[in-house]
Protein backbone atom coordinates (compact mmCIF):
# COMPACT_ATOMS: atom_id res chain seq x y z
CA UNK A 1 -40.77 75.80 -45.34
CA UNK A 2 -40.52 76.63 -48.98
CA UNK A 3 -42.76 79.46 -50.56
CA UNK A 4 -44.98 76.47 -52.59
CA UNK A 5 -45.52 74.92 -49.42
CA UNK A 6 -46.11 78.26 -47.52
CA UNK A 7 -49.09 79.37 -50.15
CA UNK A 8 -50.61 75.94 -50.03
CA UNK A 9 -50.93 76.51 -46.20
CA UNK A 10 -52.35 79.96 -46.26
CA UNK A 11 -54.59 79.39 -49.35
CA UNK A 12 -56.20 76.29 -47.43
CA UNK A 13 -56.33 78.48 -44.14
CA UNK A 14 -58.12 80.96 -46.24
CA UNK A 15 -60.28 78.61 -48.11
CA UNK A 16 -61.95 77.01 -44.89
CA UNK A 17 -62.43 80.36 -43.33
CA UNK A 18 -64.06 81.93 -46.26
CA UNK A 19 -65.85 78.83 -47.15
CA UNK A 20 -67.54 79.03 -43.59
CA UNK A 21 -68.30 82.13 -43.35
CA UNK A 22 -70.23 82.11 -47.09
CA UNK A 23 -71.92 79.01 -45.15
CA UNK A 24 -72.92 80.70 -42.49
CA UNK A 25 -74.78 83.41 -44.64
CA UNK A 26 -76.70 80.78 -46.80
CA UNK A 27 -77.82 79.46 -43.51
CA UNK A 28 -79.17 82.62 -42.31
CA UNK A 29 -80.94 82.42 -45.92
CA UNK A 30 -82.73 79.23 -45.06
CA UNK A 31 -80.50 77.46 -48.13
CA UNK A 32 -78.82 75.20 -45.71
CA UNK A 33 -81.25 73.15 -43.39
CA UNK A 34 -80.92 70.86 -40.26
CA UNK A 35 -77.68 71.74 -37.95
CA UNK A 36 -74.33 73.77 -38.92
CA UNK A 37 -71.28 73.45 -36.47
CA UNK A 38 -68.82 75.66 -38.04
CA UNK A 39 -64.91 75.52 -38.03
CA UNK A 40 -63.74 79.21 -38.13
CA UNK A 41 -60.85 79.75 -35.89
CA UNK A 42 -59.50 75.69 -35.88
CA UNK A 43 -58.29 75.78 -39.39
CA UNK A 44 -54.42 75.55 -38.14
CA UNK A 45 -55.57 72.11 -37.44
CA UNK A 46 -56.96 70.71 -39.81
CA UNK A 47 -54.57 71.86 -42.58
CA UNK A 48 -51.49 71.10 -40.68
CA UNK A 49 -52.74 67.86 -39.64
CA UNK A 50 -54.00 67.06 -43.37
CA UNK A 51 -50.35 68.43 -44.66
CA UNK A 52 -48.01 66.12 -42.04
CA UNK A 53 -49.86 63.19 -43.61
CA UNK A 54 -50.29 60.75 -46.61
CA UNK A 55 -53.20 61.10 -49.07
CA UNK A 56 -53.75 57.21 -48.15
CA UNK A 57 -53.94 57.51 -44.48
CA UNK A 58 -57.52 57.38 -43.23
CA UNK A 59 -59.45 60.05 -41.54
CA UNK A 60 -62.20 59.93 -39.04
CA UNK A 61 -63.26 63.24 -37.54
CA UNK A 62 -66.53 64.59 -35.75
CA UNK A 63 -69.39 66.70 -37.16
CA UNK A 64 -66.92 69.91 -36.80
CA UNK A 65 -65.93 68.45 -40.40
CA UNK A 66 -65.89 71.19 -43.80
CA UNK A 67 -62.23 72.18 -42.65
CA UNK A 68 -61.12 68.27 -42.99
CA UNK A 69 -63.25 68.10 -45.91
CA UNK A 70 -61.63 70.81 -47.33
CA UNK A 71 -58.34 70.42 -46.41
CA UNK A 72 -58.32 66.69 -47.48
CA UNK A 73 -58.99 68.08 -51.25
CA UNK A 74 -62.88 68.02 -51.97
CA UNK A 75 -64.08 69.65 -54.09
CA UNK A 76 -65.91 72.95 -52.63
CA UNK A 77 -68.66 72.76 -55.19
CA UNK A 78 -69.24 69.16 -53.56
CA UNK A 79 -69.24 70.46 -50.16
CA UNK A 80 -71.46 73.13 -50.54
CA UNK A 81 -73.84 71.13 -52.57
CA UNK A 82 -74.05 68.51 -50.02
CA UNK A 83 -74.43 71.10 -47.47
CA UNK A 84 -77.54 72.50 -49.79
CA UNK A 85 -78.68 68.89 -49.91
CA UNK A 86 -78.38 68.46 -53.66
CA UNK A 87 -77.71 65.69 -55.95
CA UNK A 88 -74.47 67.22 -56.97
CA UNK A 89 -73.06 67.45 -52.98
CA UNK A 90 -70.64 65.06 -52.14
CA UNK A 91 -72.58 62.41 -50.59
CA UNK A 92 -75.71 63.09 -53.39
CA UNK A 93 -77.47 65.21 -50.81
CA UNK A 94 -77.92 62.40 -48.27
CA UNK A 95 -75.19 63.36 -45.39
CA UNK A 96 -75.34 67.23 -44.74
CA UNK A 97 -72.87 68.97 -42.84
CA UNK A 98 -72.61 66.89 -39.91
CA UNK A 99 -72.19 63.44 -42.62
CA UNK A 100 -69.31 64.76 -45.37
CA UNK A 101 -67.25 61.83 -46.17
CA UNK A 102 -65.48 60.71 -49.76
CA UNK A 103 -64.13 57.23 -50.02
CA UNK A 104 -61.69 57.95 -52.50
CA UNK A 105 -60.16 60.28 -50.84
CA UNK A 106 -59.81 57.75 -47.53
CA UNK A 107 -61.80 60.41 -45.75
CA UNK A 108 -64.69 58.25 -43.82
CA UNK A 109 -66.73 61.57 -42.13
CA UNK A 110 -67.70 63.57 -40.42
CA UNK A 111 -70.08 61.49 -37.04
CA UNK A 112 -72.65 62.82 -35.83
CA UNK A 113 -72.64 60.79 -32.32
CA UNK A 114 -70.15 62.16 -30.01
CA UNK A 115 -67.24 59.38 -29.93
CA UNK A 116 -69.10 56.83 -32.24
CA UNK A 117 -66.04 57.28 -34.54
CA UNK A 118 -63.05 56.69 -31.96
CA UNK A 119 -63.77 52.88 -31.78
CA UNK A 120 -64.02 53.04 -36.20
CA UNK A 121 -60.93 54.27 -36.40
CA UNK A 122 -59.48 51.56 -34.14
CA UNK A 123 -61.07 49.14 -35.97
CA UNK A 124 -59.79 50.50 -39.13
CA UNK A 125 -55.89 50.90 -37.77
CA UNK A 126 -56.21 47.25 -36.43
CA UNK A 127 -56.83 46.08 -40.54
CA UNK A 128 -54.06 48.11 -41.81
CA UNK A 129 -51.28 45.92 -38.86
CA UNK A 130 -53.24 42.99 -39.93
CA UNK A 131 -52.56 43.72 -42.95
CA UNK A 132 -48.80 44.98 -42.66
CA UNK A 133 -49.32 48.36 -44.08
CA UNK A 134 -47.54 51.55 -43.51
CA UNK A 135 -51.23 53.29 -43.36
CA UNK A 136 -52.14 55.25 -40.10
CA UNK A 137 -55.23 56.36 -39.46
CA UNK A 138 -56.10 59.63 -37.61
CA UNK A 139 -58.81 60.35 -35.97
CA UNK A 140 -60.10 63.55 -34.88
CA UNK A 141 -62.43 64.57 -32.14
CA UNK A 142 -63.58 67.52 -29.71
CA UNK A 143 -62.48 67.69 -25.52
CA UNK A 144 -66.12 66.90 -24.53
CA UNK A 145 -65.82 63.50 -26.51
CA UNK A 146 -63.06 62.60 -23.77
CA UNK A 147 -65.60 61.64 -20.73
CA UNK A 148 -67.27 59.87 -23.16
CA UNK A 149 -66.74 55.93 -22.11
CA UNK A 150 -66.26 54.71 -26.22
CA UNK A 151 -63.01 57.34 -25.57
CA UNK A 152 -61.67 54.77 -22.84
CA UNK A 153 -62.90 51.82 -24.20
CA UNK A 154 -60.61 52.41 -27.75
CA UNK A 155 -57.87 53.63 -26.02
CA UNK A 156 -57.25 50.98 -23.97
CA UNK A 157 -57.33 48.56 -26.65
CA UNK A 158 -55.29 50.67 -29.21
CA UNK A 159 -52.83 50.54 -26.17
CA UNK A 160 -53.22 46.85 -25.88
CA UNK A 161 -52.33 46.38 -29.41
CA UNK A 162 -50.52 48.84 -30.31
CA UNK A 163 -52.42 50.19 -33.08
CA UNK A 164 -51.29 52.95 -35.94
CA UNK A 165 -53.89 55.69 -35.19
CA UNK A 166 -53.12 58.89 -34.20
CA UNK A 167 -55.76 60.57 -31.57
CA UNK A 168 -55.90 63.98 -32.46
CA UNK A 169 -57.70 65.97 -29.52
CA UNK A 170 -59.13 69.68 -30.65
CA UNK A 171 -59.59 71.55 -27.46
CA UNK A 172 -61.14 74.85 -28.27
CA UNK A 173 -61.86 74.56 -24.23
CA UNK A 174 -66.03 74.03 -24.32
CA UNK A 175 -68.05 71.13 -25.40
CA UNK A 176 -70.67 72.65 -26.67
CA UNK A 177 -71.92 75.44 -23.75
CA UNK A 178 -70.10 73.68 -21.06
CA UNK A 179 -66.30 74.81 -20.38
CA UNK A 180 -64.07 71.97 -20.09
CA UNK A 181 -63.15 72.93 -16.73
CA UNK A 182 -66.58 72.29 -15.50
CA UNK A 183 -66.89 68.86 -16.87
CA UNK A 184 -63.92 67.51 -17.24
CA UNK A 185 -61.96 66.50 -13.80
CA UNK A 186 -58.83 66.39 -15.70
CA UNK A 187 -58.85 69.68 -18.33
CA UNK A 188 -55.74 68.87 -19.58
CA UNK A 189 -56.64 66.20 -22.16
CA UNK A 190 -53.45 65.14 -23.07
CA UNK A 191 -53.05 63.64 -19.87
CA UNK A 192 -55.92 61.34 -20.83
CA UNK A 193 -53.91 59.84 -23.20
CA UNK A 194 -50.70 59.55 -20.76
CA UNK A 195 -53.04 57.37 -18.33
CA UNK A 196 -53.21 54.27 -20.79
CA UNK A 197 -49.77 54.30 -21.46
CA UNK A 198 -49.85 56.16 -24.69
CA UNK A 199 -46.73 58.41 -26.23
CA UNK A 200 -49.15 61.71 -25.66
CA UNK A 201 -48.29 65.69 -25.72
CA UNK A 202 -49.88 69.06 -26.49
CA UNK A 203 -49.70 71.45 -29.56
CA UNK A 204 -50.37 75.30 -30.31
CA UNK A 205 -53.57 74.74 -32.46
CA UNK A 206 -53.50 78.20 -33.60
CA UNK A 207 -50.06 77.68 -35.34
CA UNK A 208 -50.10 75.14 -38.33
CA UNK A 209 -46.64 74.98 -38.40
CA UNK A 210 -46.61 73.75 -35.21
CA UNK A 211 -49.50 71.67 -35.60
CA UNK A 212 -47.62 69.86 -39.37
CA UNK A 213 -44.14 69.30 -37.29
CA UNK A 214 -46.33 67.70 -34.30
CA UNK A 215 -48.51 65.76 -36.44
CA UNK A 216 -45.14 64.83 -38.29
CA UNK A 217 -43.51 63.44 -35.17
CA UNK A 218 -46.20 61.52 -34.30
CA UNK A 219 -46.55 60.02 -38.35
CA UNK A 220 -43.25 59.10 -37.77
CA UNK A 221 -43.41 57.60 -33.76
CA UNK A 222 -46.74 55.43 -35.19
CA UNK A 223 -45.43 53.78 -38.33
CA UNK A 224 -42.48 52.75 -37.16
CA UNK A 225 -44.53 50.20 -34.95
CA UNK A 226 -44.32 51.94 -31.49
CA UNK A 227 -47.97 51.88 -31.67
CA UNK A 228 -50.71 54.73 -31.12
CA UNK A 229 -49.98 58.57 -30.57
CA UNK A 230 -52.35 61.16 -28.88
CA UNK A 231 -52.06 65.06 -29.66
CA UNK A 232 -54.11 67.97 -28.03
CA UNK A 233 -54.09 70.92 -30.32
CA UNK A 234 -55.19 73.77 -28.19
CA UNK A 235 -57.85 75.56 -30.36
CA UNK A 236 -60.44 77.77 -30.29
CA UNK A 237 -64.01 78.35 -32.15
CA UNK A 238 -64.71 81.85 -33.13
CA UNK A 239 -68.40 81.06 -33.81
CA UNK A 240 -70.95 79.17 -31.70
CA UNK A 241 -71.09 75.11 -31.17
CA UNK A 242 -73.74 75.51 -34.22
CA UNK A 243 -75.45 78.51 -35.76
CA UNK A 244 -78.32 77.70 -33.51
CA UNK A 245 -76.11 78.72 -30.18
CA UNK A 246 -76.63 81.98 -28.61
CA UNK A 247 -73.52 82.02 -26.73
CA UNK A 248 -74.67 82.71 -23.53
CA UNK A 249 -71.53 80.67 -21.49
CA UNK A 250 -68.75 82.82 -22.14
CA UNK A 251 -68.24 86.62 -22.63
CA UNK A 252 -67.40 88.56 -25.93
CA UNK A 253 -63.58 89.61 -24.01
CA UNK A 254 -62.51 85.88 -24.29
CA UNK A 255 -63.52 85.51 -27.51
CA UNK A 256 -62.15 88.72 -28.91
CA UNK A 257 -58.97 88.12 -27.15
CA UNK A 258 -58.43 84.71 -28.82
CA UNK A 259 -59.50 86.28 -31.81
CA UNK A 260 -55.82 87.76 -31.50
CA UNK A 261 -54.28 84.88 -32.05
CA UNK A 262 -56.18 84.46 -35.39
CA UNK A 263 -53.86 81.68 -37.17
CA UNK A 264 -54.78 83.16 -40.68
CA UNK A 265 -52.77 86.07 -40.18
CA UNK A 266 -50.44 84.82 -37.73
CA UNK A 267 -49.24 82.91 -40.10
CA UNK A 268 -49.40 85.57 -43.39
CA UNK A 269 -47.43 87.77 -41.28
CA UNK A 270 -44.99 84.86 -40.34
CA UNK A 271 -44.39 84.48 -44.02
CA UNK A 272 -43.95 88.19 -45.18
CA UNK A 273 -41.71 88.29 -42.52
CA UNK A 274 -39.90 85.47 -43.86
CA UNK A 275 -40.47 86.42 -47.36
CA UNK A 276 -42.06 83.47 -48.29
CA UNK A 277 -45.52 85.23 -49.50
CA UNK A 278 -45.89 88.63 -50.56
CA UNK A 279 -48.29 91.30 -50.53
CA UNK A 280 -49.60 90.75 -54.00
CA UNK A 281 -49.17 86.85 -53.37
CA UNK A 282 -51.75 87.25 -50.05
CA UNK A 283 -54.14 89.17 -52.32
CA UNK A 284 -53.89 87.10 -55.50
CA UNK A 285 -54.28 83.87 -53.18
CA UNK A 286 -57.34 86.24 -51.30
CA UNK A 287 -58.93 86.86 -54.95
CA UNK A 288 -58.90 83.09 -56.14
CA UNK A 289 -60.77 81.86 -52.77
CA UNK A 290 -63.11 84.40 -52.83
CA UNK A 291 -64.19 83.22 -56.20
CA UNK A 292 -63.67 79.30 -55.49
CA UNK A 293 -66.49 80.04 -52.70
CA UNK A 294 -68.63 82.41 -54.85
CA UNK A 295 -68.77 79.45 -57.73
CA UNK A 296 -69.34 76.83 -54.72
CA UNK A 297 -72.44 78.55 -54.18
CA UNK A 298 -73.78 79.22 -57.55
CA UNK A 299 -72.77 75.17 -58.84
CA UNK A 300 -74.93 74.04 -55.31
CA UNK A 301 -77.74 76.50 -55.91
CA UNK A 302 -78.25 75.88 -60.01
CA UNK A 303 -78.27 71.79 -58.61
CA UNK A 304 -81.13 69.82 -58.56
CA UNK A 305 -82.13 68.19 -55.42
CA UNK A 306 -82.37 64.22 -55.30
CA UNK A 307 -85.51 62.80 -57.11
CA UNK A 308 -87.99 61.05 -55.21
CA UNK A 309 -87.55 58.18 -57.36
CA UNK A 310 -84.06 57.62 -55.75
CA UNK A 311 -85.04 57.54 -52.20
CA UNK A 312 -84.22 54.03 -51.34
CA UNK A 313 -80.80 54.00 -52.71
CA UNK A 314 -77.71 53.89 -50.42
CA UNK A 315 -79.88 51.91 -47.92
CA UNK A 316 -78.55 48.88 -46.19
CA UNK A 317 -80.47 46.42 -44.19
């Protein structure tokens, strides 16, 4: 870890978790319609996965998906305009939050149905072996999505062929109001991924270094044709499934005691420790996010929403 590499960690950290936050609050303000599931407390992921990889690997992921947006390199005026359901977002308006995707950055969403993306992604790995190319393609999805039968279905088959994807498992222990415990007859998930055969372990998702070095390994297990890989970050959501959750299935202690393991400052303090941020770096780093959000929100506010006239465009039949 070199100080570059350690600000471009905490700044993305930082970015996501003010980002969300600011997104939450323009919710409350009616700016941001439909359904919100937002990522505060799982950024560790995201940004360790997005750092272990290429640019020009492909990413699937669920509707949990401004941190991947984010951390892939959108631009946060695109995000939050899409969010706001303008012209300007990055889909023109037409996705939302649950729908962010951007082709040229080989970032394919953000799915809305729960394990519709596993067998994509499979699909997508099996073109890059036809093809020969050193591309993997992770693909990113919650613990409920695991009883799901697409889930056994594509990892069967990316067994059977040995395909280049990397199954990357977030499980921040509840899918949606129902702990994983309670619905899952195997809670480690992990051992999902053992049961077809596949090279499978767990990860401290509240640690992005842990989470790049994991994410690393498994980069380097997949392309060197040993086939697919399956992670489970252990995680946890500091907010409700989506901001229309009341939180009535678990109790304020739990979340305030993961709350302790906060990988934000975890990881500042790791690096002041370490010397490879200081004070006035963490507050400069602070200052610039605060106003990368702040212009998010007034470039997706001053933008016009989609005319009328362009409502049949995009559509495929």
């Amino acid at each position: 870890m070199d100080k570059e590499h350690a600000q471009a960690l905490y700044h993305e950290m930082l970015l996501i978790r003010q980002f969300e936050d600011k997104a939450a609050e323009m919710y409350a303000l009616g700016k941001i319609g439909g359904f919100l599931h937002l990522y505060s407390g799982e950024e560790a992921v995201a940004v360790g996965a997005l750092n272990a990889l290429r640019p020009d690997d492909d990413l699937f992921t669920s509707y949990r998906d401004h941190g991947y947006a984010l951390a892939r390199g959108c631009d946060p005026k695109a995000v939050m305009a899409e969010l706001f359901g303008r012209e300007t977002g990055l889909c023109k308006g037409r996705g939302g939050s649950m729908h962010l995707a951007d082709a040229s950055r080989h970032f394919w969403g953000g799915y809305a149905i729960v394990t519709g993306h596993l067998p994509l992604a499979a699909g997508m790995a099996y073109a890059h072996q036809h093809r020969k190319t050193e591309h993997l393609v992770l693909c990113v999805f919650g613990d409920g999505a695991s009883n799901a039968g697409e889930f056994h279905e594509t990892m069967n088959v990316a067994k059977v062929w040995s395909l280049p994807v990397l199954f990357l498992c977030e499980n921040n222990l509840y899918a949606m109001g129902t702990s994983t415990r309670e619905a899952s007859a195997q809670s480690e998930m992990y051992k999902k991924g053992c049961s077809y055969g596949i090279e499978s372990w767990q990860v401290d998702g509240m640690d992005v270094e842990a989470v790049e070095a994991s994410i690393e390994k498994a980069a380097a297990f997949i392309r060197s044709g040993k086939g697919p890989v399956f992670v489970e970050a252990l995680t946890y959501r500091f907010r409700g499934h989506s901001m229309a959750d009341p939180e009535l299935y678990r109790n304020k202690a739990e979340v305030e005691e993961w709350k302790k393991r906060d990988p934000i400052p975890r990881f500042l303090e790791g690096c002041l420790a370490n010397k490879l941020l200081s004070r006035e770096d963490a507050d400069r780093i602070s200052s610039e996010v605060e106003r990368q959000v702040s212009e998010a929100v007034s470039f997706a506010d001053a933008s016009p929403e989609p005319s009328l006239n362009s409502l049949f465009d995009f559509v495929s039949a």
